[in-house]
C-alpha atoms as a PDB file:
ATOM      1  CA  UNK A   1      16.254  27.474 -58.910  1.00  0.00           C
ATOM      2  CA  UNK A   2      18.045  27.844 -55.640  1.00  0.00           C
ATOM      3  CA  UNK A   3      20.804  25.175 -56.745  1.00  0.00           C
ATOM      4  CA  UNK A   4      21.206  27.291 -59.874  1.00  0.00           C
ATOM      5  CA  UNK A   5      21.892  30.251 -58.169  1.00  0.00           C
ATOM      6  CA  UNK A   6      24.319  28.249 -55.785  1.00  0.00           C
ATOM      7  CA  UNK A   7      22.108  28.748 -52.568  1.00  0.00           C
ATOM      8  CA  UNK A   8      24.043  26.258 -49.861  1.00  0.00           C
ATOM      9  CA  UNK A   9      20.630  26.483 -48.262  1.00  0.00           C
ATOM     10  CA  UNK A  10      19.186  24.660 -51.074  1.00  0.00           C
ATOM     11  CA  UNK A  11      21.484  22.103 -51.561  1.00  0.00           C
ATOM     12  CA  UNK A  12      21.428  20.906 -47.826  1.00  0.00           C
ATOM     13  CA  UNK A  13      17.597  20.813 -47.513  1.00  0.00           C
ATOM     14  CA  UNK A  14      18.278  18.409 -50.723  1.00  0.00           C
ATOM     15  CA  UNK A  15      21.007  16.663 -49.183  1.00  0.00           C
ATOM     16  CA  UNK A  16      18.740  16.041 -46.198  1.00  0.00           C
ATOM     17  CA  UNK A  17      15.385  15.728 -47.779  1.00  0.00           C
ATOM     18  CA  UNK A  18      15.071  11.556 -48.621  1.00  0.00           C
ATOM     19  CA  UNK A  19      11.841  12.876 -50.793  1.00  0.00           C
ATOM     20  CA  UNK A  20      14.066  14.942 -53.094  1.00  0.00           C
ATOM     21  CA  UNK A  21      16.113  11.483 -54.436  1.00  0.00           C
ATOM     22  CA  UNK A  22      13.278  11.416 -57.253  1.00  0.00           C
ATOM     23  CA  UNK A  23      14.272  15.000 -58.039  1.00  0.00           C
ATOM     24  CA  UNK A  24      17.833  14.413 -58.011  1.00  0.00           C
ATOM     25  CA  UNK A  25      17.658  11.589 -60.471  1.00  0.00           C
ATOM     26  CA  UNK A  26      15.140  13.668 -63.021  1.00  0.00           C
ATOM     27  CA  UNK A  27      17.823  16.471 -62.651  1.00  0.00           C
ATOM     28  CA  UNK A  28      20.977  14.571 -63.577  1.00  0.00           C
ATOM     29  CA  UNK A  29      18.880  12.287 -66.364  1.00  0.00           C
ATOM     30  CA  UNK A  30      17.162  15.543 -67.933  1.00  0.00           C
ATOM     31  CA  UNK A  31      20.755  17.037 -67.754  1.00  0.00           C
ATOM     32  CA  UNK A  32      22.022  14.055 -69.606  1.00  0.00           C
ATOM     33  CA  UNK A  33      19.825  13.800 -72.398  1.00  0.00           C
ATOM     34  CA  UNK A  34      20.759  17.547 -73.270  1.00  0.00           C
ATOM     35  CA  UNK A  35      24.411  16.885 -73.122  1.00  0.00           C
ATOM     36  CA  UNK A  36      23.880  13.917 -75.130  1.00  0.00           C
ATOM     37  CA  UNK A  37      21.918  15.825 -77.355  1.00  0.00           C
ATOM     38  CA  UNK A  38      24.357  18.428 -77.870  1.00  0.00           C
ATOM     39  CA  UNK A  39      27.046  15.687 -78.323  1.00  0.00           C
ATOM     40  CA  UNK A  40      25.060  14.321 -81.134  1.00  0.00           C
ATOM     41  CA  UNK A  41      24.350  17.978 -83.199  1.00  0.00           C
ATOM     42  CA  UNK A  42      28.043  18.489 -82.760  1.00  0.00           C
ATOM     43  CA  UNK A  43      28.952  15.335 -84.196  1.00  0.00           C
ATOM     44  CA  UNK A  44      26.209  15.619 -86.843  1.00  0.00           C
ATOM     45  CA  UNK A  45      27.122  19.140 -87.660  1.00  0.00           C
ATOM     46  CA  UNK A  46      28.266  18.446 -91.379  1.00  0.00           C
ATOM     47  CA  UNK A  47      25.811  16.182 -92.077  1.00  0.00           C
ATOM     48  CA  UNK A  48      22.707  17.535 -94.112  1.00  0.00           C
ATOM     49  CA  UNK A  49      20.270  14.766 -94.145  1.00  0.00           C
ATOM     50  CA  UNK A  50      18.377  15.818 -91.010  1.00  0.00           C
ATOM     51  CA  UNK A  51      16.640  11.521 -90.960  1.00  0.00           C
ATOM     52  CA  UNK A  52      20.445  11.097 -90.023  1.00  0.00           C
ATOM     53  CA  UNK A  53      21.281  13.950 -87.786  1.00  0.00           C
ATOM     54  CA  UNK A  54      17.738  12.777 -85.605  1.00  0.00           C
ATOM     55  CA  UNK A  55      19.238   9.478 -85.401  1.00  0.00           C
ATOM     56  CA  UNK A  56      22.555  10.256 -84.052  1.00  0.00           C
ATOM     57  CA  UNK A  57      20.971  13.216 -81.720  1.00  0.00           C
ATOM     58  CA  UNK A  58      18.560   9.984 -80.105  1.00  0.00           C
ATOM     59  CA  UNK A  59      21.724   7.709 -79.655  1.00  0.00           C
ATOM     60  CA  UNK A  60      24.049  10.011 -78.675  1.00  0.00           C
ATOM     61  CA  UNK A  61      21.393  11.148 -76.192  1.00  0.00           C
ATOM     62  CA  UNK A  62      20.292   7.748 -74.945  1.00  0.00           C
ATOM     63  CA  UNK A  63      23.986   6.080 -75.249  1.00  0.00           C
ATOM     64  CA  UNK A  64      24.893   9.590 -72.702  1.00  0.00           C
ATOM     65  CA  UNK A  65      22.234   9.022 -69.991  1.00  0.00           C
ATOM     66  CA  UNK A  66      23.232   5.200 -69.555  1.00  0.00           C
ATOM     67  CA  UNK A  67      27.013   5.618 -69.572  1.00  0.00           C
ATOM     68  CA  UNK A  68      26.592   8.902 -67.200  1.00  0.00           C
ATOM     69  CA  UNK A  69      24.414   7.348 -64.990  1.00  0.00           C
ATOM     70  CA  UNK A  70      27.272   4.887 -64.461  1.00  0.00           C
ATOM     71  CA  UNK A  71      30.310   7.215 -64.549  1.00  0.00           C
ATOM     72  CA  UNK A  72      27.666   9.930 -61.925  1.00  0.00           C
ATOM     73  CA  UNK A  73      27.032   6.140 -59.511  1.00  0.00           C
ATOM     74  CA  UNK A  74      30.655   5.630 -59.471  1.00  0.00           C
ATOM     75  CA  UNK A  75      31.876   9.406 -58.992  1.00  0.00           C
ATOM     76  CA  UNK A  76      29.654   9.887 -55.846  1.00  0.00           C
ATOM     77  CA  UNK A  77      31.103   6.874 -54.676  1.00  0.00           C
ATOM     78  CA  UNK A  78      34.788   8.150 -55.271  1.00  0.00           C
ATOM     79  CA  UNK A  79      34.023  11.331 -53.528  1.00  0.00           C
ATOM     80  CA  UNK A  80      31.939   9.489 -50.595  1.00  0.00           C
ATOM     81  CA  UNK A  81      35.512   6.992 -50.371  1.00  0.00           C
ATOM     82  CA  UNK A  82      37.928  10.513 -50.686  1.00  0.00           C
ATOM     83  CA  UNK A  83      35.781  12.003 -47.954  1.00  0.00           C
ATOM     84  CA  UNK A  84      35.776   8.944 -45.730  1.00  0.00           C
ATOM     85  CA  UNK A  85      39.189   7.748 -45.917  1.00  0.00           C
ATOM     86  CA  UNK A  86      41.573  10.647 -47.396  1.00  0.00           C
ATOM     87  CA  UNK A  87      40.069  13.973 -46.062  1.00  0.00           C
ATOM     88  CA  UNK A  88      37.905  13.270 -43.351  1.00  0.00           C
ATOM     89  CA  UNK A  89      37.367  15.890 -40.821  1.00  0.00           C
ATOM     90  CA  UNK A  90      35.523  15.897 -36.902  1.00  0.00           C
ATOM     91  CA  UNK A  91      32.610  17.191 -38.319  1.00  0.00           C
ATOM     92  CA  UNK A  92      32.531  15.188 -41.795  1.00  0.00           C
ATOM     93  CA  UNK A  93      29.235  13.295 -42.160  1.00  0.00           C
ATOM     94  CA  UNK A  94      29.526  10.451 -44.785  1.00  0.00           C
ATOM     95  CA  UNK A  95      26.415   8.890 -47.017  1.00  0.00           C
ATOM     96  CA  UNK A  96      25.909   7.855 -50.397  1.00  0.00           C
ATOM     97  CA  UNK A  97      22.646   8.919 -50.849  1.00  0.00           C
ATOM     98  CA  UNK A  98      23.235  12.630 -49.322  1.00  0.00           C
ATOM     99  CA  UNK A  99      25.630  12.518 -51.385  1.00  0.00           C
ATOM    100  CA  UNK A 100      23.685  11.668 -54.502  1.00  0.00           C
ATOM    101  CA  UNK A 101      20.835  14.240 -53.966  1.00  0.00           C
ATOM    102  CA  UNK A 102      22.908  17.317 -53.567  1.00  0.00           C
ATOM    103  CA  UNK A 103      25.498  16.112 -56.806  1.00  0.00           C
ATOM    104  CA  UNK A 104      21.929  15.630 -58.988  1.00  0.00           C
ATOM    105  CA  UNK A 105      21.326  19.150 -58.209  1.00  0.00           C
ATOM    106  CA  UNK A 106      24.858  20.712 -58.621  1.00  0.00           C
ATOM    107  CA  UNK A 107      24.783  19.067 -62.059  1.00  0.00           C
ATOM    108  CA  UNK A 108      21.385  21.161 -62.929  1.00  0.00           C
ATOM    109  CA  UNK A 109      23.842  23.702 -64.552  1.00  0.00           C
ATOM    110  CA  UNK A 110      25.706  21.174 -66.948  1.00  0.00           C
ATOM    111  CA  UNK A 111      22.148  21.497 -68.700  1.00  0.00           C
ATOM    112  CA  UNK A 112      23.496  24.937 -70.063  1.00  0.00           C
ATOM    113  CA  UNK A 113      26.236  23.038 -72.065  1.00  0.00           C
ATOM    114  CA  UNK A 114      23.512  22.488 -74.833  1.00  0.00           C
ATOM    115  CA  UNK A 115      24.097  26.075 -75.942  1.00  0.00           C
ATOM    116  CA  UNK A 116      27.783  24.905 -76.724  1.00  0.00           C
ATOM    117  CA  UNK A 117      26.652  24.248 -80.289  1.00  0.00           C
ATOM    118  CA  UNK A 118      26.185  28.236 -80.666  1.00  0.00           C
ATOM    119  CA  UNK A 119      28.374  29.501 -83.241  1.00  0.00           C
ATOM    120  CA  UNK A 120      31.064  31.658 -81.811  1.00  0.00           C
ATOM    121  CA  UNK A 121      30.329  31.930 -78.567  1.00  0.00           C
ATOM    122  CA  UNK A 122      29.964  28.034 -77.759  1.00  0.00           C
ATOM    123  CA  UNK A 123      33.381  27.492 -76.156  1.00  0.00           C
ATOM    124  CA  UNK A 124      32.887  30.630 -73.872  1.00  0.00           C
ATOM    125  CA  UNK A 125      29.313  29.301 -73.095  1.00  0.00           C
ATOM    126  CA  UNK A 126      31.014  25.763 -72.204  1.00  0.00           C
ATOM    127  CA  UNK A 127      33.616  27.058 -70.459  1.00  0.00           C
ATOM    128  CA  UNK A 128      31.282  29.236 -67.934  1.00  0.00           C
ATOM    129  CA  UNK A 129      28.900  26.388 -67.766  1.00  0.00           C
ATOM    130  CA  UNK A 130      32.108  24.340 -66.514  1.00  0.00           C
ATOM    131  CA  UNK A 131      32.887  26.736 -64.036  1.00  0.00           C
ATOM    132  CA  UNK A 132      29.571  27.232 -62.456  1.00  0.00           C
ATOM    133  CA  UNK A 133      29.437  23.102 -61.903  1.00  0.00           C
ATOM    134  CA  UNK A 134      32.709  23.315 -60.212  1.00  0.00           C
ATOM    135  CA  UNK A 135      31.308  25.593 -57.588  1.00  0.00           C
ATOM    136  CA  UNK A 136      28.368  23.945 -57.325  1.00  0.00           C
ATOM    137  CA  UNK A 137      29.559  20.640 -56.736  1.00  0.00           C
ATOM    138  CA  UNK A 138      31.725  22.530 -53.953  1.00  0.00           C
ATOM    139  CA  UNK A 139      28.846  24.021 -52.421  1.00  0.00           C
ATOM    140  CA  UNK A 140      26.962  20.223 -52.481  1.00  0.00           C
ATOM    141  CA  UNK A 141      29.611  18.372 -50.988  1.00  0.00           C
ATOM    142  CA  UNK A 142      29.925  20.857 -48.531  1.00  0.00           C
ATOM    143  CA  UNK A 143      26.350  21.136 -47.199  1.00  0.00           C
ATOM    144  CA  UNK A 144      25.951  16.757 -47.985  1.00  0.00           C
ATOM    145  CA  UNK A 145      29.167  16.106 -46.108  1.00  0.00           C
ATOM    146  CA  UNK A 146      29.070  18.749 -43.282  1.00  0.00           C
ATOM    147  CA  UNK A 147      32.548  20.048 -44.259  1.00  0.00           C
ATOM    148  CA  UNK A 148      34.400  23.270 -45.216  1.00  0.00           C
ATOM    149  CA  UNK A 149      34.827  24.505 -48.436  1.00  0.00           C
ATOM    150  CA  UNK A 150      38.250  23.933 -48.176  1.00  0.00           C
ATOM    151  CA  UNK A 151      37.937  20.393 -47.294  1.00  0.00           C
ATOM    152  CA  UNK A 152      34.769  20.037 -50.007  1.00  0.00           C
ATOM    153  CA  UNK A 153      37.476  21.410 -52.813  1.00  0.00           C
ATOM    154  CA  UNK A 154      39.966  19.376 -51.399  1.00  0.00           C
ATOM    155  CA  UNK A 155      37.518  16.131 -51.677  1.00  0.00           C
ATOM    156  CA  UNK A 156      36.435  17.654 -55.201  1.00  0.00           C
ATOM    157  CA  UNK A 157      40.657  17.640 -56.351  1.00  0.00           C
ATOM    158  CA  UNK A 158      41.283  14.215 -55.499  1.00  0.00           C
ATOM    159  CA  UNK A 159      38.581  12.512 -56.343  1.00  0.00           C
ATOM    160  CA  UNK A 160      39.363  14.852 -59.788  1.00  0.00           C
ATOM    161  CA  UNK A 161      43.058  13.160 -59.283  1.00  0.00           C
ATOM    162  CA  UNK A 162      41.588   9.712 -59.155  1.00  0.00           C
ATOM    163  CA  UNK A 163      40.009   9.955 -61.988  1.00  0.00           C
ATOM    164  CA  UNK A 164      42.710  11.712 -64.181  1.00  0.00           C
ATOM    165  CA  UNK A 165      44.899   8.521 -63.151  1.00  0.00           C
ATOM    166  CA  UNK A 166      42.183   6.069 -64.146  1.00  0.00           C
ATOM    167  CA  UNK A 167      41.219   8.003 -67.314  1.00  0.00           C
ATOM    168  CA  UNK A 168      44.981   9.312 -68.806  1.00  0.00           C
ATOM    169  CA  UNK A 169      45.856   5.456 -69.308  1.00  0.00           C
ATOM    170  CA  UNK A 170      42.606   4.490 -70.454  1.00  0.00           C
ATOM    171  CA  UNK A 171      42.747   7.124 -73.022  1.00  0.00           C
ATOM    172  CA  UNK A 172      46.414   6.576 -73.928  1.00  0.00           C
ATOM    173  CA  UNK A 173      45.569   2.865 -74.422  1.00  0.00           C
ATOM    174  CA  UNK A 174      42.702   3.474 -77.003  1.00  0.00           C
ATOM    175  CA  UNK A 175      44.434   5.769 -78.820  1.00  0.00           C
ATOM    176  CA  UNK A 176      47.364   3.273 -78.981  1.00  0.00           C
ATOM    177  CA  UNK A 177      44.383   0.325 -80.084  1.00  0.00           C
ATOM    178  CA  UNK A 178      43.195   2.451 -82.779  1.00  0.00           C
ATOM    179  CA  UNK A 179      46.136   3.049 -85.041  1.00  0.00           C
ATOM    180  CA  UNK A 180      46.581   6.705 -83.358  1.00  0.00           C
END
């Protein structure tokens, strides 16, 4: 609850805490599943055999957790590497796992996004649900790397700038691939 409310207390006891990895983990996979899950009714949303629609919501779901355990494994890592080596300060303490633990807990509120699939009011609900991630993630790499804010949204930009250069190509290459 504390990471919810974006209590810095909370996030570095978690950072700190080498019990609360387990946690962490349940947090981000939970978290997953339900963004996978609302990925899936999304996608299924015209479709009225509801056989169907369960089959896409369990794929969509399972297919989410796997590829964002990978894309959460390598982000860490990108913002442990842009806190190292880009913006480092005297007091910046650097480790993966610290790391890890306080980022499963600042994505607790991307669990919200499952309410995206509420007519009218989805987008709003998504967009809020955005916003209160950002700031959480600033308040965990804060506390987990012993830095300021400014530094932590600093970090949080260019490991965002990172990925927008691995990602824009990427994307502009499978759109070229299919026909698009």
């Amino acid at each position: 609850m504390g990471a919810l409310r974006l209590n810095p207390d909370t996030y570095a006891e978690v950072a700190a805490d080498r019990e609360a990895t387990r946690q962490a983990v349940a947090i981000i996979t939970v978290t997953m599943v339900l963004i996978g899950m609302q990925s899936g009714l999304s996608a299924s949303a015209q479709i009225s055999d509801v056989r169907i629609v369960s089959i896409i919501v369990v794929f969509l779901a399972v297919l989410g957790v796997i590829f964002m355990w990978l894309a959460v494994i390598l982000y860490v890592g990108l913002l442990s590497a842009v806190a190292t080596m880009g913006i480092r300060g005297p007091e910046t303490r650097t480790a993966f796992w610290r790391l890890l633990r306080a980022h499963g807990f600042a994505v607790a509120p991307g669990a919200f996004q499952v309410l995206r699939v509420i007519p009218s009011i989805g987008t709003v609900i998504g967009f809020a649900v955005t916003l209160w991630s950002c700031v959480a993630g600033i308040i965990a790499i804060r506390k987990a790397l012993g830095v300021t804010t400014g530094r932590a949204f600093a970090i949080l930009i260019g490991a965002g700038i990172i990925v927008a250069l691995v990602a824009i190509p990427l994307l502009i290459m499978i759109r070229v691939v299919r026909g698009g």
